[in-house]
C-alpha atoms as a PDB file:
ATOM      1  CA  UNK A   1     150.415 180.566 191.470  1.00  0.00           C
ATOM      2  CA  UNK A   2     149.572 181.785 188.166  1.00  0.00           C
ATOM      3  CA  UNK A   3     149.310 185.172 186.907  1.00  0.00           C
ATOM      4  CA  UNK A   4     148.578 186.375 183.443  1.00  0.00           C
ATOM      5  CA  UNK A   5     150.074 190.044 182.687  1.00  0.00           C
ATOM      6  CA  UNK A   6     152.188 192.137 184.803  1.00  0.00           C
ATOM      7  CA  UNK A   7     151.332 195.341 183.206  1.00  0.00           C
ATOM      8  CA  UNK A   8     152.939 198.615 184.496  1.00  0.00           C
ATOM      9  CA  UNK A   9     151.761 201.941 182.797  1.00  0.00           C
ATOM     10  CA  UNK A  10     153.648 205.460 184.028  1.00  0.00           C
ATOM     11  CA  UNK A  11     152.336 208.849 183.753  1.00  0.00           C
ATOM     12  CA  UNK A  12     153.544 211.837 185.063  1.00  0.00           C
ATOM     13  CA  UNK A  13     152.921 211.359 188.654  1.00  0.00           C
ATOM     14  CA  UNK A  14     151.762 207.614 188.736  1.00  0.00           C
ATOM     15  CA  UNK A  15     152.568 204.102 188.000  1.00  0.00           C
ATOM     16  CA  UNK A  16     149.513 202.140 187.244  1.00  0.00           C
ATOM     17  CA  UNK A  17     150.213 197.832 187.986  1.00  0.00           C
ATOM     18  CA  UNK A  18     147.654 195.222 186.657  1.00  0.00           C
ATOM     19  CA  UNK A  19     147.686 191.423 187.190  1.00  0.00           C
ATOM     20  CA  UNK A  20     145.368 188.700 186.456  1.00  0.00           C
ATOM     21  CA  UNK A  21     144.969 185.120 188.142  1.00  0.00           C
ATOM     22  CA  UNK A  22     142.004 182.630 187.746  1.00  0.00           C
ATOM     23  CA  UNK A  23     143.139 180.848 190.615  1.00  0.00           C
ATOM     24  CA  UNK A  24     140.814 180.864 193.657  1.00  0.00           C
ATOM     25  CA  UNK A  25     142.638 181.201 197.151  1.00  0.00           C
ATOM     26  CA  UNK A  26     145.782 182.651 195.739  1.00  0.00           C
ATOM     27  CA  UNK A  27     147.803 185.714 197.382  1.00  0.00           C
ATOM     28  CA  UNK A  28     149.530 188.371 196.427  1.00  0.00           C
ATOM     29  CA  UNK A  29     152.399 190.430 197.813  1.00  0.00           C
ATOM     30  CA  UNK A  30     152.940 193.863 195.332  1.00  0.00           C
ATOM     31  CA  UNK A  31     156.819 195.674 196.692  1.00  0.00           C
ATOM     32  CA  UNK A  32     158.029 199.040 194.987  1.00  0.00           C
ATOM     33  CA  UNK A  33     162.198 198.934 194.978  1.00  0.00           C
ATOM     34  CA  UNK A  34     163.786 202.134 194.417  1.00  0.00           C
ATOM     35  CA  UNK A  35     167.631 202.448 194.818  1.00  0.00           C
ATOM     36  CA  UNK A  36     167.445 199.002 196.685  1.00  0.00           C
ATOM     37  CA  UNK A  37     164.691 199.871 199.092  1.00  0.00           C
ATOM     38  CA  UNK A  38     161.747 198.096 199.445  1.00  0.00           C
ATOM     39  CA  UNK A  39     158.195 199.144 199.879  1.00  0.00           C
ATOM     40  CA  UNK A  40     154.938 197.203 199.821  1.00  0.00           C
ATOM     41  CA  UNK A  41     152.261 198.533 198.361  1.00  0.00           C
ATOM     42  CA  UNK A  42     148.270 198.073 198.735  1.00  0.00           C
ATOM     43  CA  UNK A  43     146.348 196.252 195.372  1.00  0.00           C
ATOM     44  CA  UNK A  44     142.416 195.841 195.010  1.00  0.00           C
ATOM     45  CA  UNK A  45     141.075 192.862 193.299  1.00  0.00           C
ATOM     46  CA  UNK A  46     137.557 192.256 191.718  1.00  0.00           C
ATOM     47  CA  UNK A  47     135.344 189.170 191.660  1.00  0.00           C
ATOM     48  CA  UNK A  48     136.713 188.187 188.265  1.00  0.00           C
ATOM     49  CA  UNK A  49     140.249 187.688 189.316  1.00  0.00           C
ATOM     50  CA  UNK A  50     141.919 190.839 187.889  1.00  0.00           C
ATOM     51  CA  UNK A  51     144.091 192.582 190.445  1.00  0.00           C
ATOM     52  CA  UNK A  52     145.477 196.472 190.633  1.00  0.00           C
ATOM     53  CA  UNK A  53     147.419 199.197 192.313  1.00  0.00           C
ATOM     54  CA  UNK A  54     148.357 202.777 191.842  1.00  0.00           C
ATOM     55  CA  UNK A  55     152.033 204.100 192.584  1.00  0.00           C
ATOM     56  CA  UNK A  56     152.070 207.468 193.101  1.00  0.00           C
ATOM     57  CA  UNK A  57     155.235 209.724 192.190  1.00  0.00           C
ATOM     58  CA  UNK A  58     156.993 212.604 193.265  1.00  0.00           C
ATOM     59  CA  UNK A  59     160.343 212.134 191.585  1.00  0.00           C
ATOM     60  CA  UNK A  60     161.708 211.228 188.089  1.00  0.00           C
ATOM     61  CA  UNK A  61     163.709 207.625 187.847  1.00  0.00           C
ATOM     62  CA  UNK A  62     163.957 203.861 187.710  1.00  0.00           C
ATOM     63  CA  UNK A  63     161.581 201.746 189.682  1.00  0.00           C
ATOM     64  CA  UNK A  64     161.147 197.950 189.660  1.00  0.00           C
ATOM     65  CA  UNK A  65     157.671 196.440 190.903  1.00  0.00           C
ATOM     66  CA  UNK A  66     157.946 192.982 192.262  1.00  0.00           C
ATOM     67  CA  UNK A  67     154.698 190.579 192.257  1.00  0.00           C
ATOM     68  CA  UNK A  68     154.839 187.756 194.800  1.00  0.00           C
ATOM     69  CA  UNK A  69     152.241 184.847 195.368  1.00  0.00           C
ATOM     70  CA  UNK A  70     151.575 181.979 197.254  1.00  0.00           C
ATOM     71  CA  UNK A  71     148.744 179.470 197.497  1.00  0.00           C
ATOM     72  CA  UNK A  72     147.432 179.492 201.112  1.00  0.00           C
ATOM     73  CA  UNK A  73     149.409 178.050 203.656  1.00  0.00           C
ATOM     74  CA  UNK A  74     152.720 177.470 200.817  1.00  0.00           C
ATOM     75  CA  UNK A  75     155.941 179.960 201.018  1.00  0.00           C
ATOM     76  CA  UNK A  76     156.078 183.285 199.106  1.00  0.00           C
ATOM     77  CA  UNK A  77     157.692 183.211 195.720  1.00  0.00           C
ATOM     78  CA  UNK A  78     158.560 185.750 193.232  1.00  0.00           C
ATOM     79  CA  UNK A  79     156.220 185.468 190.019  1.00  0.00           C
ATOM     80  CA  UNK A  80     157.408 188.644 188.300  1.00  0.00           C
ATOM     81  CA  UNK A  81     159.483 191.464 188.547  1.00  0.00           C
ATOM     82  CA  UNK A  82     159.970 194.780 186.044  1.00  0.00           C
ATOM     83  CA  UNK A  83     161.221 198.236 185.513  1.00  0.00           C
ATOM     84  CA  UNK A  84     159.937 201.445 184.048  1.00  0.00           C
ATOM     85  CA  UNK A  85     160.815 204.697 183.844  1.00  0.00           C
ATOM     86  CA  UNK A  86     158.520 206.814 185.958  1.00  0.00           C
ATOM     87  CA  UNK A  87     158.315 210.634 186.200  1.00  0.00           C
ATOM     88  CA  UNK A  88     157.553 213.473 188.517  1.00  0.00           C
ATOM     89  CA  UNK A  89     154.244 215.051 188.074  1.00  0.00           C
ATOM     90  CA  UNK A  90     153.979 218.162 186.083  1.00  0.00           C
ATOM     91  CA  UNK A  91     152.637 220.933 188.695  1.00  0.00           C
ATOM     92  CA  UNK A  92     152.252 223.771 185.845  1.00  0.00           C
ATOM     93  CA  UNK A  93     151.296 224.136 182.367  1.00  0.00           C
ATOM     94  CA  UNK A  94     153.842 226.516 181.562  1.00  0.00           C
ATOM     95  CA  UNK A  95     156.408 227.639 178.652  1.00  0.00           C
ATOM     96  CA  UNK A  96     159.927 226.817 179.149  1.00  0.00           C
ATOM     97  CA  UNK A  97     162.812 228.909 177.387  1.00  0.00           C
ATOM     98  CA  UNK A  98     163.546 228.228 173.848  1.00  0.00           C
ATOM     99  CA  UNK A  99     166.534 226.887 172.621  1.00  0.00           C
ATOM    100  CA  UNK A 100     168.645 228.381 171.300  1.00  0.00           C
ATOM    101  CA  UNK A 101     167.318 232.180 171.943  1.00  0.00           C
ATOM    102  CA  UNK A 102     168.376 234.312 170.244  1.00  0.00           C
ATOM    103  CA  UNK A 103     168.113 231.923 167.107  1.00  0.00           C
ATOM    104  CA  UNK A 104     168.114 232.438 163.431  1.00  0.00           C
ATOM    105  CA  UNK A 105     165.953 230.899 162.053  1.00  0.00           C
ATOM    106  CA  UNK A 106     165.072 227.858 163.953  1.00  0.00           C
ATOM    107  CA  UNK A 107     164.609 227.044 167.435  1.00  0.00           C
ATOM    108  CA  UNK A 108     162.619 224.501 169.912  1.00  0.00           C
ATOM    109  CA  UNK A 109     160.280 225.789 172.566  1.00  0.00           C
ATOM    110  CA  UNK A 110     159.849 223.419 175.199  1.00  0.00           C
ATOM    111  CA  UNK A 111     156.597 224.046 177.539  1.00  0.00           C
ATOM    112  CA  UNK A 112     154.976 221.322 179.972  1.00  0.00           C
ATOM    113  CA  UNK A 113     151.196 220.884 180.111  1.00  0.00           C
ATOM    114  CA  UNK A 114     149.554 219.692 183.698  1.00  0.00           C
ATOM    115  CA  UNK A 115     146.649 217.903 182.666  1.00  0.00           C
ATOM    116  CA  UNK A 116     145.453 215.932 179.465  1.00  0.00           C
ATOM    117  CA  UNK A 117     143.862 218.333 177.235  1.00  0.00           C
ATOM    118  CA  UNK A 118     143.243 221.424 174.353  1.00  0.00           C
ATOM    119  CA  UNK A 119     146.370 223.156 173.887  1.00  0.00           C
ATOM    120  CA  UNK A 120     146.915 226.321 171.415  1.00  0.00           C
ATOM    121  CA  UNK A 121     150.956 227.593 171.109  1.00  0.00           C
ATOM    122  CA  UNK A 122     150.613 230.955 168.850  1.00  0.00           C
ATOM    123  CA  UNK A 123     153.035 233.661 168.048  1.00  0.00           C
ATOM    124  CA  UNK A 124     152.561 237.332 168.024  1.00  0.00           C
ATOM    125  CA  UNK A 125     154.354 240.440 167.148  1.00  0.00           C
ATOM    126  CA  UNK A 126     155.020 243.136 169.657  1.00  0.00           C
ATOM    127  CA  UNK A 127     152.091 244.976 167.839  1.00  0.00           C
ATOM    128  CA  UNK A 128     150.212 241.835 168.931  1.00  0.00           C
ATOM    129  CA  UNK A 129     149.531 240.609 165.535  1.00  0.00           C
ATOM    130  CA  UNK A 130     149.376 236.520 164.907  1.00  0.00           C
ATOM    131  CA  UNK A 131     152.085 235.473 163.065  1.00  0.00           C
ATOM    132  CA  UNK A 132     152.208 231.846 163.445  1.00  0.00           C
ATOM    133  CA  UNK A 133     149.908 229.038 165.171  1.00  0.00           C
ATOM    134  CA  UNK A 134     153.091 226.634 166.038  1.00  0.00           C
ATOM    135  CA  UNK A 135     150.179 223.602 167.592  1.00  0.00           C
ATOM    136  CA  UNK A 136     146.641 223.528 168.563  1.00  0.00           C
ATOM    137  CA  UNK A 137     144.852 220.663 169.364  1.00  0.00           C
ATOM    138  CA  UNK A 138     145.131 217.278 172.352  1.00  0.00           C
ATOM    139  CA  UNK A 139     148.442 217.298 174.225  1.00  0.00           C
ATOM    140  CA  UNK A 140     148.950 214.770 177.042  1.00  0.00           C
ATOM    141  CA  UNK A 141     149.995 215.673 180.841  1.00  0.00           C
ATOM    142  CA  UNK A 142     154.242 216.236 180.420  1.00  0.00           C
ATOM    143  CA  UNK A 143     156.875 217.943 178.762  1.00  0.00           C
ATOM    144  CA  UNK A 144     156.849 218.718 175.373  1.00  0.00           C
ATOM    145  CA  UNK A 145     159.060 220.398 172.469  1.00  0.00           C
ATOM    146  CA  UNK A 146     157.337 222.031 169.258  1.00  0.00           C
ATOM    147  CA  UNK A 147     160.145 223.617 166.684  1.00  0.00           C
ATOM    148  CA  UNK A 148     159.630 226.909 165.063  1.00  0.00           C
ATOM    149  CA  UNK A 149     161.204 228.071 161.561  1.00  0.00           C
ATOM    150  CA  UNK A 150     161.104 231.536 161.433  1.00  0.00           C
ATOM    151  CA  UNK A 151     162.399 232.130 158.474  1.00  0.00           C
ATOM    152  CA  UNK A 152     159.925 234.239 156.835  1.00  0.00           C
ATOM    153  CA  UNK A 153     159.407 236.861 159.586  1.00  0.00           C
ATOM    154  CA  UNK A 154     161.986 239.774 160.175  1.00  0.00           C
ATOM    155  CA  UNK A 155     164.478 239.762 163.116  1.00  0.00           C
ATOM    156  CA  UNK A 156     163.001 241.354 166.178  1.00  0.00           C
ATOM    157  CA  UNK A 157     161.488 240.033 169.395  1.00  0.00           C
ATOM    158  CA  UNK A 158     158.127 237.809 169.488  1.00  0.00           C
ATOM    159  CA  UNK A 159     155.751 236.569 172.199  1.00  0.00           C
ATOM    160  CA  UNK A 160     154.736 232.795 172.281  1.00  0.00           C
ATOM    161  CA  UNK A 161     151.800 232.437 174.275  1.00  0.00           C
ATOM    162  CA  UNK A 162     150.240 229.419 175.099  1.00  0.00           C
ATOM    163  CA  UNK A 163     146.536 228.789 176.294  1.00  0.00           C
ATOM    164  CA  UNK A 164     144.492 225.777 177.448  1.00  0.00           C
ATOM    165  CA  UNK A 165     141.882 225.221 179.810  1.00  0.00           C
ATOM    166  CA  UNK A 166     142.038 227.275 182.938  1.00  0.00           C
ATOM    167  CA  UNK A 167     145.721 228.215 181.797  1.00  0.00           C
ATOM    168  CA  UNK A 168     147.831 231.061 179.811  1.00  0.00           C
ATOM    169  CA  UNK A 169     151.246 231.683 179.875  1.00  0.00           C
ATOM    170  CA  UNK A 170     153.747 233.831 177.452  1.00  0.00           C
ATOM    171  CA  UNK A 171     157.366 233.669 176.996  1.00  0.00           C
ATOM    172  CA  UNK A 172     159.704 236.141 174.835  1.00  0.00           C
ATOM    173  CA  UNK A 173     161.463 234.818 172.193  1.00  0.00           C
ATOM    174  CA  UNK A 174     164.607 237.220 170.153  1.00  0.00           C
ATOM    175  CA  UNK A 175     165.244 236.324 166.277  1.00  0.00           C
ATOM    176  CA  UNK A 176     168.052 237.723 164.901  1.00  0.00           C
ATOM    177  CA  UNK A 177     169.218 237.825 161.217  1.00  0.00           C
END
């Protein structure tokens, strides 16, 4: 049996598997391995030969995807096998803490973002003046990092606030110089 592609894609939460094979009559077998176990998984085909399957996951790590095929009738054989690195949904859009905090003048503020979409990270003062827009714009479903460089503002303690669609969330952050 002949297959064009083996294509895994992994987002937070899902492995996506794509196959192709002009041959009529062929069969497929799709297994998930993790940490040696085995696990078959369901696959939909169309009428133009193009085969696919969806993996969900609920934990970070290593996963291989084995294809196997057979012409009717004939014995099962392996026609591919690969790895990739999956990862655990993200369940919250939500700031992390900064790193290091206190800092002077630097630090990275990691936050994770639930679903594809606009994302604004600002800055304030305690007297809830804007004193820096650190992103705003498209941020995909994940973890991220954005670095701030504070080095023009006085020591004191800030809010970072981030909003999205259907989401806010604030975190306080302590430069000292």
């Amino acid at each position: 049996v002949a297959v064009s592609g083996f294509d895994l894609t992994a987002t937070p939460g899902q492995v996506d598997i794509a196959w192709n094979c002009d041959e009529p009559g062929a069969e497929f077998r799709l297994s998930r391995v993790i940490d040696g176990a085995s696990s078959e998984l369901p696959f939909s085909a169309d009428a133009e030969g193009r085969y696919s399957a969806s993996d969900a996951v609920s934990e970070s790590g290593q996963r291989e995807y084995r294809l196997q095929g057979r012409m009717a009738g004939e014995d099962w054989m392996l026609i591919r096998s690969d790895n990739v690195q999956a990862s655990a949904p993200v369940l919250r859009s939500q700031i992390a803490s900064n790193y290091p905090n206190p800092f002077n003048p630097k630090t990275d503020i990691r936050f994770s973002v639930a679903e594809s979409g606009l994302v604004r990270l600002s800055v304030f003062d305690l007297q809830g003046r804007q004193v820096a827009t650190l992103f705003e714009g498209v941020k995909e479903a994940g973890d991220h990092v954005v670095s701030w460089d504070a080095r023009g503002l006085g020591s004191g303690i800030y809010l970072v606030q981030m909003t999205g669609k259907g989401f806010s969330d604030s975190r306080k952050v302590v430069l000292t110089k």
